[in-house]
N, C-alpha and C. Protein backbone atom coordinates (compact mmCIF):
# COMPACT_ATOMS: atom_id res chain seq x y z
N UNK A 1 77.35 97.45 134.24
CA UNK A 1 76.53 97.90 133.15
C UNK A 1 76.11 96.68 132.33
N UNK A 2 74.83 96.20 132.29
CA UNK A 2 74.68 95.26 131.41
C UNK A 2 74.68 95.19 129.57
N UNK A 3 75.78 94.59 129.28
CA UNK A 3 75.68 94.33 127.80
C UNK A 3 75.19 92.98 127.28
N UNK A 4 74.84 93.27 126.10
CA UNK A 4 74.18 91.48 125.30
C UNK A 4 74.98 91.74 123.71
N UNK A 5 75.14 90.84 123.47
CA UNK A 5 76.08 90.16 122.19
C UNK A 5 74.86 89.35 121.32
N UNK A 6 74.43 90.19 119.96
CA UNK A 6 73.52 89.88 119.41
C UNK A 6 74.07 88.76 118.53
N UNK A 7 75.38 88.47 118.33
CA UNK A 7 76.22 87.26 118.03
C UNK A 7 75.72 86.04 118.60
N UNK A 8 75.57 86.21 119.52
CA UNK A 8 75.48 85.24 120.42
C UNK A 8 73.90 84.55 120.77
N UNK A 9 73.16 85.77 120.13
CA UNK A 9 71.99 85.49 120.00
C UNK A 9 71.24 84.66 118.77
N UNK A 10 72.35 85.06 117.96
CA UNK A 10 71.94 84.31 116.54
C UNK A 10 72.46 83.02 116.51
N UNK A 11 73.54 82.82 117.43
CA UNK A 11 73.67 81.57 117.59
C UNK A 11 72.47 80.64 118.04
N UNK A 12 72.41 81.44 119.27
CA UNK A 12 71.09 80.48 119.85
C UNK A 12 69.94 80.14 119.21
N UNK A 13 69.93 81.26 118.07
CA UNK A 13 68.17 80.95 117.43
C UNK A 13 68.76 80.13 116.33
N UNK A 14 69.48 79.73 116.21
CA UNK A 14 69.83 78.55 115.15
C UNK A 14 70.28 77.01 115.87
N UNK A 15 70.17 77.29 117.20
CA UNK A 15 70.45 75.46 117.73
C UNK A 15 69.41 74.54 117.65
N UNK A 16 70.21 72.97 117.61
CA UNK A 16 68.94 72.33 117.37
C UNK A 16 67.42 72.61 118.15
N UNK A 17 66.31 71.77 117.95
CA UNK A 17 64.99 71.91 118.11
C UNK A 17 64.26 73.65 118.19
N UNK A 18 65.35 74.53 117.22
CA UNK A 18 63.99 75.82 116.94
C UNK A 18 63.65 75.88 115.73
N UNK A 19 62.64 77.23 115.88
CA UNK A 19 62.14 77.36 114.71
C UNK A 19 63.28 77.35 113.97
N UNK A 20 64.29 78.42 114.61
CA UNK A 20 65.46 78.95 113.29
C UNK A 20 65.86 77.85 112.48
N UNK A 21 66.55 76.96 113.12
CA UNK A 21 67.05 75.88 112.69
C UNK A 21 66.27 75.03 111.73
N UNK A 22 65.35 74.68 112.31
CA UNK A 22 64.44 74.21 110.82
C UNK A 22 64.08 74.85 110.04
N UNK A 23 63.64 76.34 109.83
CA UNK A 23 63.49 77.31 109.10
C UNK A 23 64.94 77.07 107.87
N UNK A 24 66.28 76.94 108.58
CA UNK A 24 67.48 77.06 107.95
C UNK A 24 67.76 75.59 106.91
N UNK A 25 66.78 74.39 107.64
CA UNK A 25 67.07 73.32 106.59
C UNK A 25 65.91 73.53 106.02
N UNK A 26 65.04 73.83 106.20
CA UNK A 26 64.00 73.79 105.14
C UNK A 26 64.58 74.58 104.07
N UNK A 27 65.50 75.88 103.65
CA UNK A 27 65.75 76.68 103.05
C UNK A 27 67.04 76.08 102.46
N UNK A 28 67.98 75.57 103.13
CA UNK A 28 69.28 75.20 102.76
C UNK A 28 69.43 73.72 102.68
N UNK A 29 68.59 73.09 102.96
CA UNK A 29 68.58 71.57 102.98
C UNK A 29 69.42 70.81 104.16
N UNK A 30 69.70 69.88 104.60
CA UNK A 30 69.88 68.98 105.68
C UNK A 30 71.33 69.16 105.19
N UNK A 31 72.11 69.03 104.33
CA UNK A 31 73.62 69.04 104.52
C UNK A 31 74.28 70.44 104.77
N UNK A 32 73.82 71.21 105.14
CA UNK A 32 74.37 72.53 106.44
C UNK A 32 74.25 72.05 107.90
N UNK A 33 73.62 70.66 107.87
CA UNK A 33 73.94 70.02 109.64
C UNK A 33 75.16 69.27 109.61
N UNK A 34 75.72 69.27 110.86
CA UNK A 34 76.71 68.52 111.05
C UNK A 34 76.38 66.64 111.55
N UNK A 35 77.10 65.89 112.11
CA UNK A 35 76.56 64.61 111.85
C UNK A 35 75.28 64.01 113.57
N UNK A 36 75.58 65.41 114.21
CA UNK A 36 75.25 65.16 115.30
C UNK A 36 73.84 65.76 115.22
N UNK A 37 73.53 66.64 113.81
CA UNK A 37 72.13 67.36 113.60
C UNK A 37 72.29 68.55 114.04
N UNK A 38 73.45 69.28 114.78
CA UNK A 38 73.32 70.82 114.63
C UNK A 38 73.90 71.36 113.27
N UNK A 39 73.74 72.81 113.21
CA UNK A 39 74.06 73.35 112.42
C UNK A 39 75.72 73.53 112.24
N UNK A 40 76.20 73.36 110.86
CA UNK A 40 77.51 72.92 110.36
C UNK A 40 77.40 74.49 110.07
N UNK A 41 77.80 75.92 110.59
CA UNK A 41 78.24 76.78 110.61
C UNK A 41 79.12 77.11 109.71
N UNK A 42 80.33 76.53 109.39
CA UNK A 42 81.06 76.72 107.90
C UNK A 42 80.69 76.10 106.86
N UNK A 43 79.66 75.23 106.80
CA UNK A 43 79.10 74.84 105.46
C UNK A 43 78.14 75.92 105.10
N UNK A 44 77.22 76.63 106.35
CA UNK A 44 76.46 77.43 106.05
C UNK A 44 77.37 78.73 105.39
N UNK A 45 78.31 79.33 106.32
CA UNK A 45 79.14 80.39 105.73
C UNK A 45 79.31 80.09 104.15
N UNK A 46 79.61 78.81 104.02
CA UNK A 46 80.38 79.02 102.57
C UNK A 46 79.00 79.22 100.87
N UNK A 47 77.89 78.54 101.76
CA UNK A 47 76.82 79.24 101.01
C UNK A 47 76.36 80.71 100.82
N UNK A 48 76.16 81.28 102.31
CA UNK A 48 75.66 82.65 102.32
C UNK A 48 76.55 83.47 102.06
N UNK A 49 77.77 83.44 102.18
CA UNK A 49 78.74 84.62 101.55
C UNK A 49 79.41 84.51 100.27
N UNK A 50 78.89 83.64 99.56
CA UNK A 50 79.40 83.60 98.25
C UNK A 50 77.82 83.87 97.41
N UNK A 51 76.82 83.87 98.02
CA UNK A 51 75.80 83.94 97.40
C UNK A 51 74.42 85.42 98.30
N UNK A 52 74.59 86.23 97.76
CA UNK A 52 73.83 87.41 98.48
C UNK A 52 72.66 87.06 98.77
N UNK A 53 71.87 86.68 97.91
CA UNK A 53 70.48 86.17 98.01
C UNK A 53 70.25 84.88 99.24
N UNK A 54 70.83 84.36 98.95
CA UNK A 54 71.25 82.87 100.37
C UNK A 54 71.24 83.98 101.47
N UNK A 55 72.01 84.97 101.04
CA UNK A 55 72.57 85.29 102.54
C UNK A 55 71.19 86.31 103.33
N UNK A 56 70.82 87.16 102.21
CA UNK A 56 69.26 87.89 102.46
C UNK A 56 68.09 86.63 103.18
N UNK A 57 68.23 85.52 102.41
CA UNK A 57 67.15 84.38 103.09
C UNK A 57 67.63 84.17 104.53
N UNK A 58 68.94 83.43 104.91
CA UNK A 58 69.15 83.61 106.14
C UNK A 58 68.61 84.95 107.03
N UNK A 59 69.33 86.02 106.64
CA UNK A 59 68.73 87.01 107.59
C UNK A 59 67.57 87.19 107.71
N UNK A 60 66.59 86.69 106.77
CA UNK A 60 65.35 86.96 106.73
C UNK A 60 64.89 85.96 108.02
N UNK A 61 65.09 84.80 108.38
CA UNK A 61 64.80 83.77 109.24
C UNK A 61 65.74 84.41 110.46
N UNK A 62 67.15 84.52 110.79
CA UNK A 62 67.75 84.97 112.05
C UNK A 62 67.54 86.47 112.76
N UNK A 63 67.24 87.35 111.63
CA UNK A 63 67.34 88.66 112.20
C UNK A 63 65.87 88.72 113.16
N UNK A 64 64.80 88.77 112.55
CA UNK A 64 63.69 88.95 113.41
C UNK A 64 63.39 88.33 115.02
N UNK A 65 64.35 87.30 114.92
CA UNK A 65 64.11 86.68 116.16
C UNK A 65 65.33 87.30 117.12
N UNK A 66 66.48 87.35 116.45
CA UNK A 66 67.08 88.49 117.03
C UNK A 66 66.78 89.81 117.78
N UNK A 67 65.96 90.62 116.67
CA UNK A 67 65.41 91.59 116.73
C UNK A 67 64.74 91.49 118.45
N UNK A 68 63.87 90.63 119.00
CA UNK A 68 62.88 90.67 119.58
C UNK A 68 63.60 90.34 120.99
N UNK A 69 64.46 89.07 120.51
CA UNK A 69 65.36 88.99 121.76
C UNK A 69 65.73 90.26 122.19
N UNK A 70 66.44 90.99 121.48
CA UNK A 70 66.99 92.21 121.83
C UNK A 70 65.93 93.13 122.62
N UNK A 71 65.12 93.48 121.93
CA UNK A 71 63.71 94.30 122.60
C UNK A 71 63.29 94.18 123.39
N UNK A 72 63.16 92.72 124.17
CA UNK A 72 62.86 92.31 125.26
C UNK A 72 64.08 91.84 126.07
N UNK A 73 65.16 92.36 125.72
CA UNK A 73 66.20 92.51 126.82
C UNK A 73 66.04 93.74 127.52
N UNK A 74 65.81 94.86 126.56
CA UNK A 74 66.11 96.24 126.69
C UNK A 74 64.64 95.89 127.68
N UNK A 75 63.34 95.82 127.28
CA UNK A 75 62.65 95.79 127.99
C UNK A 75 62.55 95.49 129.69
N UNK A 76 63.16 94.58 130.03
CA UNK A 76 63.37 93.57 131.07
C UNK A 76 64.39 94.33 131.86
N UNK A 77 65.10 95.58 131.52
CA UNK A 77 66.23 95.75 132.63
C UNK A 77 65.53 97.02 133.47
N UNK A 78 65.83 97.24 134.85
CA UNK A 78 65.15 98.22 135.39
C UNK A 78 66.05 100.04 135.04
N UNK A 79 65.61 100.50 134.35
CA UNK A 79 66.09 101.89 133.84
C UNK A 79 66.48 102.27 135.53
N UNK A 80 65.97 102.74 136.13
CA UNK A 80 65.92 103.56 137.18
C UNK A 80 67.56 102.84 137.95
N UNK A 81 68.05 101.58 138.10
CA UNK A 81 69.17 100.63 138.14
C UNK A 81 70.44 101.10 137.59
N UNK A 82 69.84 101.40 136.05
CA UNK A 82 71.07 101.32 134.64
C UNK A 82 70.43 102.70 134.02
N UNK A 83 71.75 103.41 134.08
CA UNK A 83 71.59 104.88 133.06
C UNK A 83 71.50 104.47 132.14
N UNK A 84 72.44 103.44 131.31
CA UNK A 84 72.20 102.58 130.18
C UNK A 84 72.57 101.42 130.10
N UNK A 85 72.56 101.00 128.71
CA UNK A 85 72.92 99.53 128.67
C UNK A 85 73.64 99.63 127.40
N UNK A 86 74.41 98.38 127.26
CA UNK A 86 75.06 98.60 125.72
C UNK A 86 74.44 96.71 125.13
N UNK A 87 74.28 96.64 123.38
CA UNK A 87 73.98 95.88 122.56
C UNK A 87 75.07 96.16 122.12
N UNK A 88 75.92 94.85 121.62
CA UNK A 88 76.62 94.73 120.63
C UNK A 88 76.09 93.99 119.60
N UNK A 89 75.71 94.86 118.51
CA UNK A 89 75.42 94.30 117.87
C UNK A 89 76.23 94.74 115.65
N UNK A 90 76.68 93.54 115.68
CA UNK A 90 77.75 93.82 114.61
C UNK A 90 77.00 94.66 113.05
N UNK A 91 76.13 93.92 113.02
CA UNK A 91 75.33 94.62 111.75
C UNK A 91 74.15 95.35 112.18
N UNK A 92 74.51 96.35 112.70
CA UNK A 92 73.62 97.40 113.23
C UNK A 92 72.73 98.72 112.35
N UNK A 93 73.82 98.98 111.56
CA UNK A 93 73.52 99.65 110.11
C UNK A 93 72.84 99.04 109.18
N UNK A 94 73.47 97.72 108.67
CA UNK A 94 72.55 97.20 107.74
C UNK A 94 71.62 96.59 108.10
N UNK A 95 70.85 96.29 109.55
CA UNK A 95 69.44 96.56 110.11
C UNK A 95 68.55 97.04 110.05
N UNK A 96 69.02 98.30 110.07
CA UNK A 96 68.44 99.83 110.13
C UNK A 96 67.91 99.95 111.69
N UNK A 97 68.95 99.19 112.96
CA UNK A 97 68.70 99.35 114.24
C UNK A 97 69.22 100.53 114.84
N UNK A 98 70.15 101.33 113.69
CA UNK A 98 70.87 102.40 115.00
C UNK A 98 70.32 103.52 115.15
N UNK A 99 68.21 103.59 113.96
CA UNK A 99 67.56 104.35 114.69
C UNK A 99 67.04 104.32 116.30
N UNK A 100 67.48 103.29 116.60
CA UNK A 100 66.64 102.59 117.43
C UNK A 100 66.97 103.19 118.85
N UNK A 101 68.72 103.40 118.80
CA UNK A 101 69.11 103.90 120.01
C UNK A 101 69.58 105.00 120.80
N UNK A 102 69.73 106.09 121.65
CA UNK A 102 70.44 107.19 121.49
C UNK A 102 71.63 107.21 121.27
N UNK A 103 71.87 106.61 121.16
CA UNK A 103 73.92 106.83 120.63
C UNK A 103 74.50 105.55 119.93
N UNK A 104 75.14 105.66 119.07
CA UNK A 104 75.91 104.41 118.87
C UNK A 104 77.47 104.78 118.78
N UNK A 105 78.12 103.28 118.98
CA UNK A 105 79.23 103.25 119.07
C UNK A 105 79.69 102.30 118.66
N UNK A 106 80.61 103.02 117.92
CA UNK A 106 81.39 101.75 116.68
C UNK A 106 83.15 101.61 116.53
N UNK A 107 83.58 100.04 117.12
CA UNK A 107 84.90 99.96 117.22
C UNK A 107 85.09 99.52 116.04
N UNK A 108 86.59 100.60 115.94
CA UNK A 108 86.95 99.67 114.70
C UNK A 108 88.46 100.08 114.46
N UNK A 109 89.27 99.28 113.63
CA UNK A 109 90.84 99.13 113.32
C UNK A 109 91.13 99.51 112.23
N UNK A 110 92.31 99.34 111.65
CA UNK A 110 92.86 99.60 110.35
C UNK A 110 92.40 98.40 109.15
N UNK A 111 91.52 98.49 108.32
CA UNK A 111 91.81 97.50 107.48
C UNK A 111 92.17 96.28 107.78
N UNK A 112 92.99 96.21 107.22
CA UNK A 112 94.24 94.58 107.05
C UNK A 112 94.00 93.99 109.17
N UNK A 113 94.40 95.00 109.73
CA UNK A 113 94.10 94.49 111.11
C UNK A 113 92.97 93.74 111.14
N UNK A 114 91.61 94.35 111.26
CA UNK A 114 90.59 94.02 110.66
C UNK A 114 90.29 92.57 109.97
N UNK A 115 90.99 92.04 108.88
CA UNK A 115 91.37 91.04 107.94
C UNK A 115 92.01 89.88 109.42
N UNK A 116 93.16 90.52 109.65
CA UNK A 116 93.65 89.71 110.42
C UNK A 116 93.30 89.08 111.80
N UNK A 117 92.60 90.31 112.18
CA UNK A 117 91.36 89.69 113.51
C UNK A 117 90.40 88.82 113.13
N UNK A 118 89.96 89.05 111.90
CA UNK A 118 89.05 88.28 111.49
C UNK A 118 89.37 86.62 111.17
N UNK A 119 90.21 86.55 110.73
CA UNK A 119 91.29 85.38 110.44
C UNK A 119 91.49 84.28 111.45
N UNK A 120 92.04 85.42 112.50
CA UNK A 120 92.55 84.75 113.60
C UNK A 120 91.53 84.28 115.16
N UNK A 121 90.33 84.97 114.75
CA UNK A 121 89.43 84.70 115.39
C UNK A 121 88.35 83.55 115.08
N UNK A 122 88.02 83.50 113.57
CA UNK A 122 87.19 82.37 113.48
C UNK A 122 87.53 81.51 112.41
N UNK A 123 89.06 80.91 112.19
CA UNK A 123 89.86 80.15 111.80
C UNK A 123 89.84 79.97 110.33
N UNK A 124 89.71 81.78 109.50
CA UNK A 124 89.00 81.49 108.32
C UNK A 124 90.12 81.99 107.47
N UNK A 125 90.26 81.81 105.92
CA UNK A 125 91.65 81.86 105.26
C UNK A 125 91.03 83.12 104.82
N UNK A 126 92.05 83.75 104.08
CA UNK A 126 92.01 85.28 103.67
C UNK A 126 90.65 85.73 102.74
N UNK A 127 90.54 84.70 101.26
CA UNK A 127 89.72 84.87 101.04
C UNK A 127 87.84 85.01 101.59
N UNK A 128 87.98 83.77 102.54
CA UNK A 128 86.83 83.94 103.24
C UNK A 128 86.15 84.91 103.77
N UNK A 129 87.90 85.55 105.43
CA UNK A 129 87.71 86.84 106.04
C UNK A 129 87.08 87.74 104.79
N UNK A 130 87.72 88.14 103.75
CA UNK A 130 87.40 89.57 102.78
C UNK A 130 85.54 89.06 102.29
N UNK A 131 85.12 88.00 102.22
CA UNK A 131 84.00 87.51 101.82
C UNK A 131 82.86 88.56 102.70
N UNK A 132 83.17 87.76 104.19
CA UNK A 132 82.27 88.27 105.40
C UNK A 132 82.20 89.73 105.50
N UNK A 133 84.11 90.74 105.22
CA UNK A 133 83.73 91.94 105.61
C UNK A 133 83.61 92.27 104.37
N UNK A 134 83.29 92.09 103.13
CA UNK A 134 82.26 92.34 101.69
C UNK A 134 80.67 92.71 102.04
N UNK A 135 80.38 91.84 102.46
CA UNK A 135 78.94 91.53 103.41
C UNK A 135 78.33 92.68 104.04
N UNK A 136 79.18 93.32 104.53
CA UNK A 136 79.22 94.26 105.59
C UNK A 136 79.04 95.73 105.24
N UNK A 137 78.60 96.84 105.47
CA UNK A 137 78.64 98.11 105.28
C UNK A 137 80.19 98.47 105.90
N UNK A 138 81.01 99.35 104.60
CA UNK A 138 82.15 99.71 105.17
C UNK A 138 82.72 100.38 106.41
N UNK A 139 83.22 99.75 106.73
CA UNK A 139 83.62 100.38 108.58
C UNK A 139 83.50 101.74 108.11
N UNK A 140 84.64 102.36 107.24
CA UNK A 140 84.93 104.24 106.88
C UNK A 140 83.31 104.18 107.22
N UNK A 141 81.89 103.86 106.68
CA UNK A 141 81.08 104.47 106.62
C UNK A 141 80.50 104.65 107.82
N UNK A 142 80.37 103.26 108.58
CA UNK A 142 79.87 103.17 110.07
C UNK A 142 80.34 104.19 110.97
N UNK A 143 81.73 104.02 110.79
CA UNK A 143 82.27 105.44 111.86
C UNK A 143 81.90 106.57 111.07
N UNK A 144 81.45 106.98 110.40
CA UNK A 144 81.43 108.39 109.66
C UNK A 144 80.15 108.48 110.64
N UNK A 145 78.97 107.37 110.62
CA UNK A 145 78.02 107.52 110.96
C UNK A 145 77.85 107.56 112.36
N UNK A 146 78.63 107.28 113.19
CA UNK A 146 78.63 106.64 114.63
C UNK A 146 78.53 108.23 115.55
N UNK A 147 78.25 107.83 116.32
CA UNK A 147 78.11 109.07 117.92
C UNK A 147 79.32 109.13 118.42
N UNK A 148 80.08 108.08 118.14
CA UNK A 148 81.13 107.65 118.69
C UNK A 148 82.42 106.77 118.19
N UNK A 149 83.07 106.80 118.41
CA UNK A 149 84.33 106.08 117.67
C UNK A 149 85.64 105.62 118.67
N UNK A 150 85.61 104.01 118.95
CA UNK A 150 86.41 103.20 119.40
C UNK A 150 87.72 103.09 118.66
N UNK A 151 88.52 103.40 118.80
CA UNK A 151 89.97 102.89 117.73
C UNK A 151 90.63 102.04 118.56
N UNK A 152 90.98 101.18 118.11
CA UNK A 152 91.39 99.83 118.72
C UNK A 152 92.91 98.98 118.16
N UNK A 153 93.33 100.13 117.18
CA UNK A 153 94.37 100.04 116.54
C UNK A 153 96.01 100.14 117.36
N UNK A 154 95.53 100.85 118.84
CA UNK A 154 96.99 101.68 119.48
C UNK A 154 96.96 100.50 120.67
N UNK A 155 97.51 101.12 121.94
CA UNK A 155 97.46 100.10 122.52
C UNK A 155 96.32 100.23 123.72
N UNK A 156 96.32 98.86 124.89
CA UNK A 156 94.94 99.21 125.32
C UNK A 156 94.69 100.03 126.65
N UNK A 157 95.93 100.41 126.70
CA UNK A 157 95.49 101.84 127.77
C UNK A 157 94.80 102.79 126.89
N UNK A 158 95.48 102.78 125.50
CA UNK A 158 94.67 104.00 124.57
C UNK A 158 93.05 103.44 124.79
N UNK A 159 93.14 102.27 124.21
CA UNK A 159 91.82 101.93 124.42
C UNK A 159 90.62 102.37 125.73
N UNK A 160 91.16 102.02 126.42
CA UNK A 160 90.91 101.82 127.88
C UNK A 160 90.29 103.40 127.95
N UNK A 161 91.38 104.23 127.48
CA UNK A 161 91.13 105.28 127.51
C UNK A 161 90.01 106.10 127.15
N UNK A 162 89.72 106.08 126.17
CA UNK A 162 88.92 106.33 124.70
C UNK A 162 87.31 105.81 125.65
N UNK A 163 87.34 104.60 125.78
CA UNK A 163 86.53 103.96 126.92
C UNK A 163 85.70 104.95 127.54
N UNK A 164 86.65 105.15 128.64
CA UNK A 164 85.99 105.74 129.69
C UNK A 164 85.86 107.70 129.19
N UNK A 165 86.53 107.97 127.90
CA UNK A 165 85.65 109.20 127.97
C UNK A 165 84.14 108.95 127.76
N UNK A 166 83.76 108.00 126.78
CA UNK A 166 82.89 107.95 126.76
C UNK A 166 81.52 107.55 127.54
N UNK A 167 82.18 106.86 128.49
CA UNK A 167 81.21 106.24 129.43
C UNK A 167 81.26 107.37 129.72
N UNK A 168 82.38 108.31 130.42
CA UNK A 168 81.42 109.75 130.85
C UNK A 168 80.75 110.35 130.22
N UNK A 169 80.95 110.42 129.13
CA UNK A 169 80.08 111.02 128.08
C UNK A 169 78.24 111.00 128.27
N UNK A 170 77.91 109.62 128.05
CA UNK A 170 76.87 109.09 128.50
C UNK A 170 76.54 109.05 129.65
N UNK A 171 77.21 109.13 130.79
CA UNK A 171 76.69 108.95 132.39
C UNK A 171 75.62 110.13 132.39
């Protein structure tokens, strides 16, 4: 089943020689690069999540190009191949992309887990993690809103589990 990681996409539209990237120093100035001229990623964090408006300008420059990547993924795969496809894409709500698709599906943990994945994944101290998921539309709300609901809290046969009802679900 092909999936794409819109994470991963925003990375890319911010490496050196794109628009993004110059878009991002023209807006934030040359000391959000690191010494090699890419983008210094935790200098940028520590602007846009302490500052909303910073953080609205960024998205204003990463999301659209995002956006399109995405569109022309979905575009590009042969339907008749793939019953579906899955986007992960983390800020899907505060997009306003999850008109976009027939179903969504939203994993998510307890709180503090949450905190602590976050932590332990992109090497950030407590205050920071609570910064980023500030940022964020509250998980309670996402799953209230979702087609679907991943819990990721038990263990991963549960997971595993949970999984594949749903892939039947959708087949």
């Amino acid at each position: 089943m092909p999936t794409l990681d819109a994470d991963a996409l925003a990375r890319r539209a911010l490496e050196p020689g794109t628009p993004g990237l110059a878009a991002v120093i023209t807006r934030f100035g040359p000391e959000v690069l690191d010494a090699r001229g890419a983008l210094d990623r935790k200098k940028l964090a520590a602007i846009v999540f302490a500052d909303s408006t910073a953080r609205q300008d960024l998205e204003r420059i990463v999301h659209p190009v995002v956006r399109r990547a995405i569109d022309d993924w979905f575009a590009s795969l042969d339907a008749n191949r793939y019953p579906f496809a899955i986007a992960e894409i983390p800020l899907l709500y505060e997009t306003g992309r999850d008109r976009d698709f027939e179903a969504v599906i939203v994993v998510a943990c307890d709180g503090e887990e949450q905190l602590r994945r976050l932590m332990a994944r992109d090497g950030l101290n407590e205050e920071e993690a609570r910064q980023r998921i500030r940022a964020q539309m509250p998980l309670a709300e996402k799953t209230r809103l979702a087609d679907h609901v991943i819990r990721t809290d038990g263990t991963f046969v549960e997971t595993n589990e949970q999984i594949r009802r749903i892939l039947a679900a959708l087949s």
